[in-house]
PDB file of N, CA and C in Angstrom:
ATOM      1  N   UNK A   1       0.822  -1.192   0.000  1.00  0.00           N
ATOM      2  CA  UNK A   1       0.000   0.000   0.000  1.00  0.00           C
ATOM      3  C   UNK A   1       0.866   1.255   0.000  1.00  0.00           C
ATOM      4  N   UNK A   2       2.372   1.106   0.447  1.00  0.00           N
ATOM      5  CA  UNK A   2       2.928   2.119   0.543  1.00  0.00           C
ATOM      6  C   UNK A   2       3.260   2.989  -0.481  1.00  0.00           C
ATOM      7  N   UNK A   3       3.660   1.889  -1.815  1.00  0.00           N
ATOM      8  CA  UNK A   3       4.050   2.130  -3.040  1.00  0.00           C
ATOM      9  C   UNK A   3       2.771   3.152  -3.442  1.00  0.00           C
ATOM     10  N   UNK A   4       2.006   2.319  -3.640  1.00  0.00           N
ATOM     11  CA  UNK A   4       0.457   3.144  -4.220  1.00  0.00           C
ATOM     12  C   UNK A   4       0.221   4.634  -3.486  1.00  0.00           C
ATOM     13  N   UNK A   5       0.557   4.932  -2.446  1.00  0.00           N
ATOM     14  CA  UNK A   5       0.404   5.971  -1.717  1.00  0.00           C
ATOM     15  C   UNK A   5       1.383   6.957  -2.546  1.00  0.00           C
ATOM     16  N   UNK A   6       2.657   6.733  -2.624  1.00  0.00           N
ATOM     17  CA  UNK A   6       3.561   6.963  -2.679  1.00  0.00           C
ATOM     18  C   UNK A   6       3.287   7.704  -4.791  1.00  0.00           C
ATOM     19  N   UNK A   7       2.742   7.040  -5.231  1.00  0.00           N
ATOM     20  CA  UNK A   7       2.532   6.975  -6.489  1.00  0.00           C
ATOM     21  C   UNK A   7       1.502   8.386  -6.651  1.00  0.00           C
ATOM     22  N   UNK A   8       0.537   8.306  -5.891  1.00  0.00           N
ATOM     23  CA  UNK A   8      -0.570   8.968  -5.338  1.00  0.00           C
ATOM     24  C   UNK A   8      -0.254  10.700  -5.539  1.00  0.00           C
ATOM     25  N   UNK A   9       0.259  10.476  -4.025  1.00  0.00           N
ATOM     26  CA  UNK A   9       1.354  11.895  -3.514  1.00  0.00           C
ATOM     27  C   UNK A   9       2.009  12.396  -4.348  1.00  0.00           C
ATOM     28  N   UNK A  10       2.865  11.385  -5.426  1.00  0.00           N
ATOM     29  CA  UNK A  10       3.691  12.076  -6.325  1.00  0.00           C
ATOM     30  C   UNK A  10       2.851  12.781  -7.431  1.00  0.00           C
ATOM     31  N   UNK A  11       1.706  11.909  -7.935  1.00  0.00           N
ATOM     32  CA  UNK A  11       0.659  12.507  -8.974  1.00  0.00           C
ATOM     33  C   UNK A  11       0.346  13.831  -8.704  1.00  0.00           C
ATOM     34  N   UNK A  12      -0.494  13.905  -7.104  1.00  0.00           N
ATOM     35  CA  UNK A  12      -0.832  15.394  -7.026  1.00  0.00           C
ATOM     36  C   UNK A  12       0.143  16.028  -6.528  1.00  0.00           C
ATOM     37  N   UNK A  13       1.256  15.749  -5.861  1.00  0.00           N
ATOM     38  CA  UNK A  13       1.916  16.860  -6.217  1.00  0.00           C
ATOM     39  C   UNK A  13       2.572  17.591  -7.251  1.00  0.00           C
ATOM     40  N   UNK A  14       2.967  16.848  -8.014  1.00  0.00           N
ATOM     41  CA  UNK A  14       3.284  16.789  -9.275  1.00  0.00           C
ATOM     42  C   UNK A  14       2.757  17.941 -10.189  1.00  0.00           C
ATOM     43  N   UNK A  15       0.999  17.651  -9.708  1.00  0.00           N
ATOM     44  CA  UNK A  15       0.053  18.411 -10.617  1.00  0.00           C
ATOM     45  C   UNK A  15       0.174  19.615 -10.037  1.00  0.00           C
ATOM     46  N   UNK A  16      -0.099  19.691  -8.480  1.00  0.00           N
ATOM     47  CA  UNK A  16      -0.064  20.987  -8.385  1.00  0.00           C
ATOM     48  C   UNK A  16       0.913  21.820  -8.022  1.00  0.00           C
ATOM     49  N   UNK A  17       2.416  21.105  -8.532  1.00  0.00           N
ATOM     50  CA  UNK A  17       3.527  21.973  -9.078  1.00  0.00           C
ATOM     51  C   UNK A  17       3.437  22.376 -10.398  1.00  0.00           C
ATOM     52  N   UNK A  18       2.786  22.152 -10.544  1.00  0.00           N
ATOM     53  CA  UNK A  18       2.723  22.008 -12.241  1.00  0.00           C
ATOM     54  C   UNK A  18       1.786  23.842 -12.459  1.00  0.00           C
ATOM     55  N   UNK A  19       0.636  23.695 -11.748  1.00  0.00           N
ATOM     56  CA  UNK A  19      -0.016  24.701 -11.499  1.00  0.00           C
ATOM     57  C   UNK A  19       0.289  25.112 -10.881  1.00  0.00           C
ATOM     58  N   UNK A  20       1.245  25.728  -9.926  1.00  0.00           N
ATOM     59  CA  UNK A  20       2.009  26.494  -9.263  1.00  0.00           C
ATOM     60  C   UNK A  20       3.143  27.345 -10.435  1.00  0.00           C
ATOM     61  N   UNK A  21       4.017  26.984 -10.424  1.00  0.00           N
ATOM     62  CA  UNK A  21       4.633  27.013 -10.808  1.00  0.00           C
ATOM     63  C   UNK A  21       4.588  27.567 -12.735  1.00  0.00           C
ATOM     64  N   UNK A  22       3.848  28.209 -13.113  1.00  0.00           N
ATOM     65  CA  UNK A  22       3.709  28.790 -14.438  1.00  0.00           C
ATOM     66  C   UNK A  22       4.638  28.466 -15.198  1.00  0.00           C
ATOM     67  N   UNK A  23       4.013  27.902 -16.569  1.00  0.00           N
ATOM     68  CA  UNK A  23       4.936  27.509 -17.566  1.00  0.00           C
ATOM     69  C   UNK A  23       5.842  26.402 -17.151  1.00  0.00           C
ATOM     70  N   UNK A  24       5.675  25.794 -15.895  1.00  0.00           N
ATOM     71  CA  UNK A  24       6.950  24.730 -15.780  1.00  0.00           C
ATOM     72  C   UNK A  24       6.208  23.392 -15.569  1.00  0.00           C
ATOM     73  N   UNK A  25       5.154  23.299 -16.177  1.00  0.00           N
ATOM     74  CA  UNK A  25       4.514  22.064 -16.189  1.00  0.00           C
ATOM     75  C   UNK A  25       5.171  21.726 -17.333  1.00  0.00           C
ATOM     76  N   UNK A  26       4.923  19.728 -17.435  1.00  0.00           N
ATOM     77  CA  UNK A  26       5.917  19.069 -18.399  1.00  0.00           C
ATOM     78  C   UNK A  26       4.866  17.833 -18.985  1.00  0.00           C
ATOM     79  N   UNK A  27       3.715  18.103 -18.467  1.00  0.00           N
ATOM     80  CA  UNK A  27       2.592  16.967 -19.184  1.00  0.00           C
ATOM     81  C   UNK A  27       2.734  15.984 -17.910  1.00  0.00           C
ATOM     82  N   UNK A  28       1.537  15.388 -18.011  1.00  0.00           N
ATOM     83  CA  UNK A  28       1.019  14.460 -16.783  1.00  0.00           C
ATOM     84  C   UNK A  28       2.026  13.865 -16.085  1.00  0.00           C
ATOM     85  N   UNK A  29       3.048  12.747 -17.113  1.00  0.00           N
ATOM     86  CA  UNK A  29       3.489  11.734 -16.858  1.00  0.00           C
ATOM     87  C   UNK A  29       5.330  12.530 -16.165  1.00  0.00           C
ATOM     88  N   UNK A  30       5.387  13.294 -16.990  1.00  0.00           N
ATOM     89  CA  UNK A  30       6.633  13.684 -16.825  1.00  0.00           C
ATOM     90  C   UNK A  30       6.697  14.575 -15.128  1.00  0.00           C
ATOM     91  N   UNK A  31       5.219  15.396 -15.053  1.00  0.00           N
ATOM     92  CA  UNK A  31       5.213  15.971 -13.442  1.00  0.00           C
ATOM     93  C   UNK A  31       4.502  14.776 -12.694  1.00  0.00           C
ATOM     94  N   UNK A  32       4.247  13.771 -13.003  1.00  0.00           N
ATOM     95  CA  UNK A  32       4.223  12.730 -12.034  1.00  0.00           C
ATOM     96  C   UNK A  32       5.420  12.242 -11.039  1.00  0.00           C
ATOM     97  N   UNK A  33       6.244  12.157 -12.732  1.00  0.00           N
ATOM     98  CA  UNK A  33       7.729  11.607 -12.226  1.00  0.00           C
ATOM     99  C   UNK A  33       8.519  12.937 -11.778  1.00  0.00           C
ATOM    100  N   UNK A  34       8.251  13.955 -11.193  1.00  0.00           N
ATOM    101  CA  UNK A  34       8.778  14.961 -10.870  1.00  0.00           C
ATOM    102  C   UNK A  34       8.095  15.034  -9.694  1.00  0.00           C
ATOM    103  N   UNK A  35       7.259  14.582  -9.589  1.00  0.00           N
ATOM    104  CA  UNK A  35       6.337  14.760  -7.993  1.00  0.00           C
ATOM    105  C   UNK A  35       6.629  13.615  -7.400  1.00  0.00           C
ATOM    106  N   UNK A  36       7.506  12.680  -7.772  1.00  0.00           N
ATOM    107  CA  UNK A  36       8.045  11.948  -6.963  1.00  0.00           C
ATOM    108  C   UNK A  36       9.319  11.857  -6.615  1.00  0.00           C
ATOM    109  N   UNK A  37       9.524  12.420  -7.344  1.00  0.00           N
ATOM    110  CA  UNK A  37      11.425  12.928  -7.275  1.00  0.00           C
ATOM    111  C   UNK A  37      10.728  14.457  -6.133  1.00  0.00           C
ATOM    112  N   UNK A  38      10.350  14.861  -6.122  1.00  0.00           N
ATOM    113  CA  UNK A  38      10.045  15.894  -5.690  1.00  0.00           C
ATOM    114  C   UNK A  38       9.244  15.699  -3.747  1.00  0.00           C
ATOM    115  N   UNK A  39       9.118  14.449  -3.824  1.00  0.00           N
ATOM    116  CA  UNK A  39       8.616  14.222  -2.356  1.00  0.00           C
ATOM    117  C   UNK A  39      10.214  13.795  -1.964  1.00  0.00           C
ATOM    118  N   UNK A  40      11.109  13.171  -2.565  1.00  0.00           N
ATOM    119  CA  UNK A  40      12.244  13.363  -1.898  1.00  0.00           C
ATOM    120  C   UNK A  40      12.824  14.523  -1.525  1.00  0.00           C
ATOM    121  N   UNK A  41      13.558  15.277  -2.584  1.00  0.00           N
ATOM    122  CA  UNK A  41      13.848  16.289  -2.097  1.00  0.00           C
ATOM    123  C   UNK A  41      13.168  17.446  -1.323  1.00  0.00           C
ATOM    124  N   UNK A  42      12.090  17.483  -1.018  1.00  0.00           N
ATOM    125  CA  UNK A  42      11.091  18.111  -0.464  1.00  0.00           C
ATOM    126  C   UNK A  42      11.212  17.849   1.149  1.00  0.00           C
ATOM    127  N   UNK A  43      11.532  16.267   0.608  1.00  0.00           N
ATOM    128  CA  UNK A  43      11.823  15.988   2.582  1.00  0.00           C
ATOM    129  C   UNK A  43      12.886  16.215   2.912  1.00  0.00           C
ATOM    130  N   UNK A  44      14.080  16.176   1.867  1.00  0.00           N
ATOM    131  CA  UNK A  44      15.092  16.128   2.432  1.00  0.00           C
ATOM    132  C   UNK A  44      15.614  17.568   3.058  1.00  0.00           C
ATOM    133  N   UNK A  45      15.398  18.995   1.921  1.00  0.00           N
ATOM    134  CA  UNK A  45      15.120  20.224   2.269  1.00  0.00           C
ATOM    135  C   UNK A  45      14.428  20.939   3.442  1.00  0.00           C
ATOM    136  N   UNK A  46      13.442  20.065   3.768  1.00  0.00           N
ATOM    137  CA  UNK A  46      12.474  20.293   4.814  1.00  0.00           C
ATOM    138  C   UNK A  46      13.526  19.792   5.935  1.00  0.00           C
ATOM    139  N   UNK A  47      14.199  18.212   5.648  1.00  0.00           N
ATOM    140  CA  UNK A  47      15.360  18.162   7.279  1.00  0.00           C
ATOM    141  C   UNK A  47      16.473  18.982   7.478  1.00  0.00           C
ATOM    142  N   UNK A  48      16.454  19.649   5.892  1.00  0.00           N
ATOM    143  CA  UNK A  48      17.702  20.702   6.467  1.00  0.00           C
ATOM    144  C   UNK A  48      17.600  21.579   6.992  1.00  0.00           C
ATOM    145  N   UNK A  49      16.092  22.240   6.942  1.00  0.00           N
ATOM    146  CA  UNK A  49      16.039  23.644   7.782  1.00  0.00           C
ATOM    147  C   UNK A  49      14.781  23.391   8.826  1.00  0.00           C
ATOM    148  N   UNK A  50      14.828  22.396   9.055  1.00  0.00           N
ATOM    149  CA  UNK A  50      14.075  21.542  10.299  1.00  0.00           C
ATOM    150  C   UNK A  50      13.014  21.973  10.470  1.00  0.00           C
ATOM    151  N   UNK A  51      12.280  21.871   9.095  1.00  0.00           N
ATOM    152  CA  UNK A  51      10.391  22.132   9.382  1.00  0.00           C
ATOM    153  C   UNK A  51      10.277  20.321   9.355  1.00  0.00           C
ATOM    154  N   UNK A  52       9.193  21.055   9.498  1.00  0.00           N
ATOM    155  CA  UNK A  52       8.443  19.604   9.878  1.00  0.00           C
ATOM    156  C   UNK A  52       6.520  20.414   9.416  1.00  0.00           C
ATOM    157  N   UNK A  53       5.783  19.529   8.243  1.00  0.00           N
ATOM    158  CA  UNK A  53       4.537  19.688   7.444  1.00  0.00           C
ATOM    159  C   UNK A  53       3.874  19.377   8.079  1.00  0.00           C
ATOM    160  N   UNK A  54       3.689  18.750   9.582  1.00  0.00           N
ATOM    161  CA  UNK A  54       3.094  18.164  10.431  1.00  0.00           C
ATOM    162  C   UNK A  54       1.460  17.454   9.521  1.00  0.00           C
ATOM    163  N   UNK A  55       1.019  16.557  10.210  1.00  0.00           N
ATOM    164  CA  UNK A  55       0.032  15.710   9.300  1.00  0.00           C
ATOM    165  C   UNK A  55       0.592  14.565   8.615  1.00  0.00           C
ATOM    166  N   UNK A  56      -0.242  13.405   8.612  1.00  0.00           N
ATOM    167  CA  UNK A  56       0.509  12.295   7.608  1.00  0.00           C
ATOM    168  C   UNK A  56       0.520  12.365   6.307  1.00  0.00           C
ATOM    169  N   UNK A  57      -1.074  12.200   6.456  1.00  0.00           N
ATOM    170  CA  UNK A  57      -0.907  12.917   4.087  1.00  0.00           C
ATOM    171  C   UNK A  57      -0.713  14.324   4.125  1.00  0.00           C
ATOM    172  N   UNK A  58      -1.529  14.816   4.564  1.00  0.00           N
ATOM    173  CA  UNK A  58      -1.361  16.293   4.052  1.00  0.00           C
ATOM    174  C   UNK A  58      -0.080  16.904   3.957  1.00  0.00           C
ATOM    175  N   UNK A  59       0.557  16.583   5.335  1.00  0.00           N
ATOM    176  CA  UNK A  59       2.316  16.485   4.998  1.00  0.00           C
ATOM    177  C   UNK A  59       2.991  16.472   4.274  1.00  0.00           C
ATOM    178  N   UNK A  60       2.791  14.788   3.790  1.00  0.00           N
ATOM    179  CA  UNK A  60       3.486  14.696   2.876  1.00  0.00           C
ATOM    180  C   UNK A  60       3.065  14.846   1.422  1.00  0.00           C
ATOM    181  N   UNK A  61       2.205  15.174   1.584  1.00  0.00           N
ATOM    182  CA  UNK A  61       1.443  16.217   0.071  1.00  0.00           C
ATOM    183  C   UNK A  61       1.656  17.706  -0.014  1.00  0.00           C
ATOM    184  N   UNK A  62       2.318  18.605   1.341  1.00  0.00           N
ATOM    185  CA  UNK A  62       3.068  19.674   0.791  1.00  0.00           C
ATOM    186  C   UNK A  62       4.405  19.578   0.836  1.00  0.00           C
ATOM    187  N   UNK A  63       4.848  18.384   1.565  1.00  0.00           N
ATOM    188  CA  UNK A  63       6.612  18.137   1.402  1.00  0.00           C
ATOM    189  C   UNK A  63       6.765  18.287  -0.252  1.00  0.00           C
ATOM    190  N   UNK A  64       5.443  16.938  -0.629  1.00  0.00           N
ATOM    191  CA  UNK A  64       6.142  16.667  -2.030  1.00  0.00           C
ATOM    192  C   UNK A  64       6.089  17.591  -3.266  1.00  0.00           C
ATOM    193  N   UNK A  65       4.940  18.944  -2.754  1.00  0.00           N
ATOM    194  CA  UNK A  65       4.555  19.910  -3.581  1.00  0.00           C
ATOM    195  C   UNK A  65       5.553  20.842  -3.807  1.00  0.00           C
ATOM    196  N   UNK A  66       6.661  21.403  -2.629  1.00  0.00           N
ATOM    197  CA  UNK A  66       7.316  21.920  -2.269  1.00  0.00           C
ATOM    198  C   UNK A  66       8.480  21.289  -3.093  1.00  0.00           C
ATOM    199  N   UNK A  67       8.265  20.397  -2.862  1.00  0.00           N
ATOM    200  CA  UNK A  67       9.959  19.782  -3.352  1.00  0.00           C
ATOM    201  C   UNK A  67       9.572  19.579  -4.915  1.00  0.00           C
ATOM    202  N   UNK A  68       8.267  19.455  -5.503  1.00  0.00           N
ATOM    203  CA  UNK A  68       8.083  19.262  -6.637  1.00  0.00           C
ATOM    204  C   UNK A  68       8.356  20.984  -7.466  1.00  0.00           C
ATOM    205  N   UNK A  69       8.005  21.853  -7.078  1.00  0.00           N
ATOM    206  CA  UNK A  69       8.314  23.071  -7.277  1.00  0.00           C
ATOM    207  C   UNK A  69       9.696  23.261  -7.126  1.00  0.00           C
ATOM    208  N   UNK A  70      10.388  22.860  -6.292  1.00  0.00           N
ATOM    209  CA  UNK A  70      11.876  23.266  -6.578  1.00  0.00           C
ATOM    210  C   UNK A  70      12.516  22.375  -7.948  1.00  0.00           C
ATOM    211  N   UNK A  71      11.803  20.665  -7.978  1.00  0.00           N
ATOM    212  CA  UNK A  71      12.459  20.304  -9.523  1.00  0.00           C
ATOM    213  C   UNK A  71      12.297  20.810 -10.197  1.00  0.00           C
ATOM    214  N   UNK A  72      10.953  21.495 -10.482  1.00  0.00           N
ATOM    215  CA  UNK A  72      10.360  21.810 -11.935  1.00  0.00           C
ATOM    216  C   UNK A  72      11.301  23.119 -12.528  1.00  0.00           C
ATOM    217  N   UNK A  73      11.100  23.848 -10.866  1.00  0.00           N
ATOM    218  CA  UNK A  73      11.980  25.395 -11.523  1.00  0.00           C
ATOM    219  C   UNK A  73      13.306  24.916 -11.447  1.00  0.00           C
ATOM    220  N   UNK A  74      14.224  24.317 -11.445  1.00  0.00           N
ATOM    221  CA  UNK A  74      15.739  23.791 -11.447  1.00  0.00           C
ATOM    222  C   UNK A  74      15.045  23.045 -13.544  1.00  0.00           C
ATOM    223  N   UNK A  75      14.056  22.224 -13.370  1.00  0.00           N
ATOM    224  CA  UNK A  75      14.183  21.747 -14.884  1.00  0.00           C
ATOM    225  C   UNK A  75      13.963  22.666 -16.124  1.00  0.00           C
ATOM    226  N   UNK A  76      13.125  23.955 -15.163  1.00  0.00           N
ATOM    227  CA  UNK A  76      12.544  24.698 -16.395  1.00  0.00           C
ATOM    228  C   UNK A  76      13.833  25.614 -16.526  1.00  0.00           C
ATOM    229  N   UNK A  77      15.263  25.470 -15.746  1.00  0.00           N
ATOM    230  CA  UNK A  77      16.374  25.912 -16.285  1.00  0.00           C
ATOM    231  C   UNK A  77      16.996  25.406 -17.714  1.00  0.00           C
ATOM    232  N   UNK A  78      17.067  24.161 -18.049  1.00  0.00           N
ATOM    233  CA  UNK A  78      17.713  23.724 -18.499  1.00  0.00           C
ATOM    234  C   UNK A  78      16.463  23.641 -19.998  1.00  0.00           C
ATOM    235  N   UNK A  79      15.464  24.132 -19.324  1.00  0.00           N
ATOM    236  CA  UNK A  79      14.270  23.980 -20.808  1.00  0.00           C
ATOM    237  C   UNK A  79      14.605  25.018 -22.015  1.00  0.00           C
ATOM    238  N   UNK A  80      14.980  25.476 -20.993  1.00  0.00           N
ATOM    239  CA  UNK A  80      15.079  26.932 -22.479  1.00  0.00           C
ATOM    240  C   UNK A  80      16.306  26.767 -23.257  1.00  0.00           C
TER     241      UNK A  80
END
């Protein structure tokens, strides 16, 4: 179940980096896989300056939003 969760979280966050983030959406599949790359670094950023999203999903549905917004704008560098 974890995987599926995990799959989940990355989708919407994904999406709503996608809509955040203007012009740096990359189509479904590609901010999927960015919203899951993006719940990593999201957490990992979050242990460096020691927040904590408190909540289990919701948590980790703005860890991964957060961290999905920092891939997208680091990818929409290399877009242009």
């Amino acid at each position: 179940m974890g995987i599926i969760l995990s799959i989940i979280v990355g989708a919407v966050a994904g999406w709503l980096a996608g809509k955040i983030m203007r012009g740096g959406g990359f189509g479904f599949l590609i901010n999927l896989l960015l919203g899951l790359v993006g719940g990593a670094v999201g957490g990992w950023l979050f242990s460096l300056l020691g927040i904590s999203a408190g909540g289990e999903l919701i948590g980790q549905i703005i860890t991964a939003v957060v961290g999905a917004a920092v891939v997208l704008w680091i990818a929409s560098l290399f877009k242009k």
